[in-house]
Protein backbone atom coordinates (compact mmCIF):
# COMPACT_ATOMS: atom_id res chain seq x y z
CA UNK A 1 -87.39 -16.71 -21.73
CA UNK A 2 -85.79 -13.32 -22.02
CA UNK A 3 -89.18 -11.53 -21.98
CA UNK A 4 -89.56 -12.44 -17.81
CA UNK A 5 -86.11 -11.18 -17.01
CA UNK A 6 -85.84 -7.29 -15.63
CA UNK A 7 -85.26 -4.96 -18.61
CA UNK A 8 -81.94 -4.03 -17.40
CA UNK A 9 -80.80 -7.66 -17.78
CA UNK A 10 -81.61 -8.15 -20.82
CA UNK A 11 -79.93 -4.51 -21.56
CA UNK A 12 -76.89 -5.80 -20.05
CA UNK A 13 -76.14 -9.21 -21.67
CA UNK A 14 -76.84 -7.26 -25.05
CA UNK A 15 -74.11 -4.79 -24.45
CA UNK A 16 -71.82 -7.26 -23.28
CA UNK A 17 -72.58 -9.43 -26.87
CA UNK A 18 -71.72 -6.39 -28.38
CA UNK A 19 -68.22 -5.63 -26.91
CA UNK A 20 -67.50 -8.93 -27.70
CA UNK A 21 -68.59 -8.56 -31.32
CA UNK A 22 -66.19 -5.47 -30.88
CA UNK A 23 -63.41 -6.94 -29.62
CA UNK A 24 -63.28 -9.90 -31.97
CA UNK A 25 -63.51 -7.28 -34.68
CA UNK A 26 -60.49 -5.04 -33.35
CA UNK A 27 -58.76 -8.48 -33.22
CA UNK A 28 -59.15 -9.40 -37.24
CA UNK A 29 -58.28 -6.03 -38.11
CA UNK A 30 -54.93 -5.47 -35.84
CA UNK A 31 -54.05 -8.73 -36.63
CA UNK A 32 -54.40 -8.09 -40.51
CA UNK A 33 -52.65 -4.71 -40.32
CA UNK A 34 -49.52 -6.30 -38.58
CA UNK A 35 -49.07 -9.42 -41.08
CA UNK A 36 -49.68 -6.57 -43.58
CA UNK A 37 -47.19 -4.42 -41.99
CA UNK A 38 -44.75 -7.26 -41.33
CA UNK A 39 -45.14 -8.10 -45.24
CA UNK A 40 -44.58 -5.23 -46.49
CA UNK A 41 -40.93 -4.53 -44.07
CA UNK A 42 -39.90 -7.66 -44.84
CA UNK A 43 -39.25 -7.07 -48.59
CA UNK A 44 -39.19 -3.20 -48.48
CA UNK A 45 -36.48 -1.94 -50.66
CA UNK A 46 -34.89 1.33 -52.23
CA UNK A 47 -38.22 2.89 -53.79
CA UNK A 48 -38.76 3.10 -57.80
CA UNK A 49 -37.71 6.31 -59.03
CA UNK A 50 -35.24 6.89 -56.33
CA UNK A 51 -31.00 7.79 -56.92
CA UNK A 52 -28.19 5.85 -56.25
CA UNK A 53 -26.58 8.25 -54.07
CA UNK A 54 -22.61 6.53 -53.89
CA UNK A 55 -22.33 5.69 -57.83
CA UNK A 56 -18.29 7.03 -57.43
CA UNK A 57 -17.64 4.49 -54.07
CA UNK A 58 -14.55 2.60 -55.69
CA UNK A 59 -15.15 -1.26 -54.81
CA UNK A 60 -12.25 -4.14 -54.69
CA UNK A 61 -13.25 -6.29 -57.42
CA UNK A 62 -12.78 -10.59 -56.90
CA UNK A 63 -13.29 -10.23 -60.54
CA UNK A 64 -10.71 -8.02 -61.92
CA UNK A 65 -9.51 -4.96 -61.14
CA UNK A 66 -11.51 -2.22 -58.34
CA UNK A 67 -13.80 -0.56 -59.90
CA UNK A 68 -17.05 1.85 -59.24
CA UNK A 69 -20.41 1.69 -60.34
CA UNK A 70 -19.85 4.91 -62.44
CA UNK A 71 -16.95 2.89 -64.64
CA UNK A 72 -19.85 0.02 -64.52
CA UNK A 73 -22.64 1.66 -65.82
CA UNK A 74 -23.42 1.78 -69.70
CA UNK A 75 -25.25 3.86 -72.02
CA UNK A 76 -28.77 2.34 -71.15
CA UNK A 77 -27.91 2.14 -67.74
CA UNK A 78 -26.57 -0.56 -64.50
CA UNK A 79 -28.06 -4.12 -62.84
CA UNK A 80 -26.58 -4.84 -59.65
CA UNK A 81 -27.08 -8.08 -58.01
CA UNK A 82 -26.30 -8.59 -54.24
CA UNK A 83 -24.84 -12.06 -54.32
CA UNK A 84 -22.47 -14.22 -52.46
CA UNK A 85 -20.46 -17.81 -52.63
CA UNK A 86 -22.87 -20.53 -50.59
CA UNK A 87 -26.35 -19.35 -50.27
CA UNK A 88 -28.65 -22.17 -52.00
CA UNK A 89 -30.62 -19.83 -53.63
CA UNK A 90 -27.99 -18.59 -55.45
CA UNK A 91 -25.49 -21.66 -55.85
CA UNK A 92 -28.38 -24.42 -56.36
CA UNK A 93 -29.40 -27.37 -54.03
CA UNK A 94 -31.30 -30.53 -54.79
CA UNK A 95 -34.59 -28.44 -54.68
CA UNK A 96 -33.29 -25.28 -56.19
CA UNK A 97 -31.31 -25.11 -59.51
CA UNK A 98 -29.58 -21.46 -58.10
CA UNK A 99 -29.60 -18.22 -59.72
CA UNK A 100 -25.81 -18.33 -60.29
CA UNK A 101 -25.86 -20.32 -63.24
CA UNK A 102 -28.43 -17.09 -65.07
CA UNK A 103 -25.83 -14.85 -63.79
CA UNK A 104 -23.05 -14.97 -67.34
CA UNK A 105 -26.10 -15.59 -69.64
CA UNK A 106 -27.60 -11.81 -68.24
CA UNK A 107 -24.26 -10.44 -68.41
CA UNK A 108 -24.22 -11.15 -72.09
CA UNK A 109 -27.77 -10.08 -72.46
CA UNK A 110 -26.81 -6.93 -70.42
CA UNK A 111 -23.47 -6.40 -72.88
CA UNK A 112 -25.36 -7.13 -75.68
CA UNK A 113 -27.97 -4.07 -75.31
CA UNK A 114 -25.13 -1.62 -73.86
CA UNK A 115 -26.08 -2.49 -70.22
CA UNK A 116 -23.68 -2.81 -67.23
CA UNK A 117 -23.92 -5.98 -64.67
CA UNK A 118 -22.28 -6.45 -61.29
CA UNK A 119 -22.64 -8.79 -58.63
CA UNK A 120 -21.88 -7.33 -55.23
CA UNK A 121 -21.63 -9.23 -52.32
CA UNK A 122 -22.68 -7.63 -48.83
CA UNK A 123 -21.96 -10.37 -46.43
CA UNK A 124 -20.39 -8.55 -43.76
CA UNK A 125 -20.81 -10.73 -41.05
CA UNK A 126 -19.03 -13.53 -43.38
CA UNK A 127 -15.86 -11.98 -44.06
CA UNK A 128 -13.82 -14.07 -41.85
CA UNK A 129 -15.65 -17.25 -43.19
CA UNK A 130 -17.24 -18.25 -46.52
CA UNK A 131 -17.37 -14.72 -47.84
CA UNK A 132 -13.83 -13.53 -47.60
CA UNK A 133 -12.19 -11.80 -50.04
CA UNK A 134 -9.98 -14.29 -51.11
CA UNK A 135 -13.00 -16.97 -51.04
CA UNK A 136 -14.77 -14.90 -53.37
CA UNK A 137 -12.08 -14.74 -55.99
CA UNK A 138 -11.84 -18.41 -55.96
CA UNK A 139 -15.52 -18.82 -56.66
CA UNK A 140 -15.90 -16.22 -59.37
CA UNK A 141 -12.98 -18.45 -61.16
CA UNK A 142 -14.32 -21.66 -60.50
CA UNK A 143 -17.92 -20.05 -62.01
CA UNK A 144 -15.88 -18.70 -64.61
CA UNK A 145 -17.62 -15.24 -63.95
CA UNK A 146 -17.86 -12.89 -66.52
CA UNK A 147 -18.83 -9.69 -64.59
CA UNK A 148 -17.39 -7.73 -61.97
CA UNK A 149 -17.93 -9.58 -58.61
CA UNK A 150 -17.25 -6.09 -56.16
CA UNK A 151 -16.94 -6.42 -52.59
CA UNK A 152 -19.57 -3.72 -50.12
CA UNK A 153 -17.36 -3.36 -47.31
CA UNK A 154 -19.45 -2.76 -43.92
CA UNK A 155 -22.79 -3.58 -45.92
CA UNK A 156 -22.99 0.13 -46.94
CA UNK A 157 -24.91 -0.18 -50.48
CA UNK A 158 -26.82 -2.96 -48.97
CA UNK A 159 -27.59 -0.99 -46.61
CA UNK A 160 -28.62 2.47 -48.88
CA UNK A 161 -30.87 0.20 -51.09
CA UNK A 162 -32.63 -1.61 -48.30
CA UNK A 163 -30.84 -4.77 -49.93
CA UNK A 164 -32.52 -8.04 -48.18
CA UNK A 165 -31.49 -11.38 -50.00
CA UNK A 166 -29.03 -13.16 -52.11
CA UNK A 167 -29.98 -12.60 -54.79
CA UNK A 168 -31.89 -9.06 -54.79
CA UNK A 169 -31.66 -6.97 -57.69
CA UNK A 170 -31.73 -3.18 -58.18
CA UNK A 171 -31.82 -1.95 -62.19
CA UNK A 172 -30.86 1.53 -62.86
CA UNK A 173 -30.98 3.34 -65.99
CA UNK A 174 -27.90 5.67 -67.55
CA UNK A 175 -28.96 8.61 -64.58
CA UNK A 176 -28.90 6.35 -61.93
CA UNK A 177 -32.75 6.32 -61.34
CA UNK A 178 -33.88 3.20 -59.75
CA UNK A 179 -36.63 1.37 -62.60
CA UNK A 180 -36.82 -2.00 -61.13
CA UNK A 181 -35.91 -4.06 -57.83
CA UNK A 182 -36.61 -7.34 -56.53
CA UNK A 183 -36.26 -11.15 -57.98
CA UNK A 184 -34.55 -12.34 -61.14
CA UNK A 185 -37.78 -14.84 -61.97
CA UNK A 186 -40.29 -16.40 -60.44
CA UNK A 187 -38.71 -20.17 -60.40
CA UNK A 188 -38.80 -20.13 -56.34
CA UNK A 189 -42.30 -20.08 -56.81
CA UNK A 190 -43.16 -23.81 -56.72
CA UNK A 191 -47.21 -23.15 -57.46
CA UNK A 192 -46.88 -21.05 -59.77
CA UNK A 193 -48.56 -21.21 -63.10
CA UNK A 194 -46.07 -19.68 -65.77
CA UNK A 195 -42.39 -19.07 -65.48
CA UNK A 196 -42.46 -14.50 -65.67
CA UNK A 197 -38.86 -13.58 -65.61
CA UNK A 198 -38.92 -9.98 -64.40
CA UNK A 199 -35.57 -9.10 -65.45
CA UNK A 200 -35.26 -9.96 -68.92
CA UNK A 201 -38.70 -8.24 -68.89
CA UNK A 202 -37.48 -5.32 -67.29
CA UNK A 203 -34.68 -5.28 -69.95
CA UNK A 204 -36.76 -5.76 -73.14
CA UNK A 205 -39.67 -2.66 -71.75
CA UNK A 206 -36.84 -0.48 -70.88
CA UNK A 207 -35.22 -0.56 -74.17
CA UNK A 208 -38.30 0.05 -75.94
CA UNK A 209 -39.45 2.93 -73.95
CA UNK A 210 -42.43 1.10 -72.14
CA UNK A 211 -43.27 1.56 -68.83
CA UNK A 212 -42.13 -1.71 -66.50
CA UNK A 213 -44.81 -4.02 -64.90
CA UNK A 214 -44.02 -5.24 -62.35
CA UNK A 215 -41.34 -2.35 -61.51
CA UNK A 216 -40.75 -4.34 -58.05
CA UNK A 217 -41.42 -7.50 -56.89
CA UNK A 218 -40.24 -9.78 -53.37
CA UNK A 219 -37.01 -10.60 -53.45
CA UNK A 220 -36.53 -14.17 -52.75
CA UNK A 221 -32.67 -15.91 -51.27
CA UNK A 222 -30.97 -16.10 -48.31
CA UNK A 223 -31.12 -12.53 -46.11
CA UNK A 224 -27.89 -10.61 -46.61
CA UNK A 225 -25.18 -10.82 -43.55
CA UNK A 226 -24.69 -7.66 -41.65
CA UNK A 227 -22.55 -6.91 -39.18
CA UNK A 228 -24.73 -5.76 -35.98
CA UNK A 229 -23.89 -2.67 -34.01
């Protein structure tokens, strides 16, 4: 049929197939780099290998008394966990059993091998509600908490470690060089295959002088509370 139109016709609806071909192509690809992008912000954190630059900032402690992450770290270095009192990812639900009740059983791991555990909460925007200072005292008691339970006024580590959850944790060794960031496990994930928990395995490779896979992973929990200029 083509053959007994006028050679510029047929020249025509060929180009126009092809910008369309084009177009549907710049599509797939913007639209992949932009869920990419969004990905990767959305659990970007402090970068492996980077310093805590604030390690003397003196914290009030719910816990006991103020103290700063220099009197907190050990010999074989610091976990810090941004927590707080009602998110269900760390307290538990009916679908979730909460990180909360891991937190005393890797503070005694952490003693045990000469490493220092915190749980900070950054919930800025919560202060006058469930995160208050008092509020947090009364839930570190009634968890019987073992650890330090500090209090990041104005969300300002949060904020220098790209903190995004509850809970998110950031692992340092004795120079304060970041060596692993993200979840505590994988029990959030309800496909998955195997149970990996990250942090005990972060632990175990860093005491034996191996290098840590993964050194980051998503951090999973409710997104931390900031105040907003």
């Amino acid at each position: 049929m083509d053959s007994k139109k006028p050679h510029f016709y047929i020249y025509w609806k060929r180009c126009n197939f092809n910008a369309l071909q084009l177009l549907l192509m710049l599509k797939v690809f913007f639209y992949t780099f932009f869920s990419l992008f969004v990905y990767t912000c959305s659990w970007s954190q402090a970068p492996i290998g980077s310093l805590l630059k604030t390690p003397k900032t003196t914290y009030k402690n719910a816990n006991g008394p103020s103290a700063s992450l220099v009197q907190e770290m050990k010999q074989n270095g610091l976990i810090i966990v941004f927590s707080c009192n009602t998110c269900p990812f760390v307290v538990g639900s009916k679908h979730f059993p909460g990180w909360e009740k891991q937190y005393n059983d890797l503070f005694d791991t952490s003693m045990k091998n000469n490493i220092g555990f915190v749980l900070m909460n950054s919930n800025e925007a919560k202060r006058q509600g469930d995160d208050a200072f008092e509020k947090m005292e009364i839930h570190a008691k009634n968890n019987n908490y073992k650890m330090s339970y500090l209090l990041d006024v104005g969300s300002s580590l949060a904020n220098e470690l790209l903190a995004k959850t509850t809970p998110h944790v950031f692992f340092y060794n004795a120079q304060f060089e970041l060596i692993y960031s993200g979840s505590i496990d994988n029990i959030w994930d309800g496909k998955r295959k195997r149970e990996s928990y990250y942090l005990k395995d972060a632990i175990n490779s860093h005491l034996n002088s191996k290098k840590i896979k993964p050194a980051s992973t998503p951090p999973k929990g409710c997104s931390i509370k900031r105040v907003t200029p």
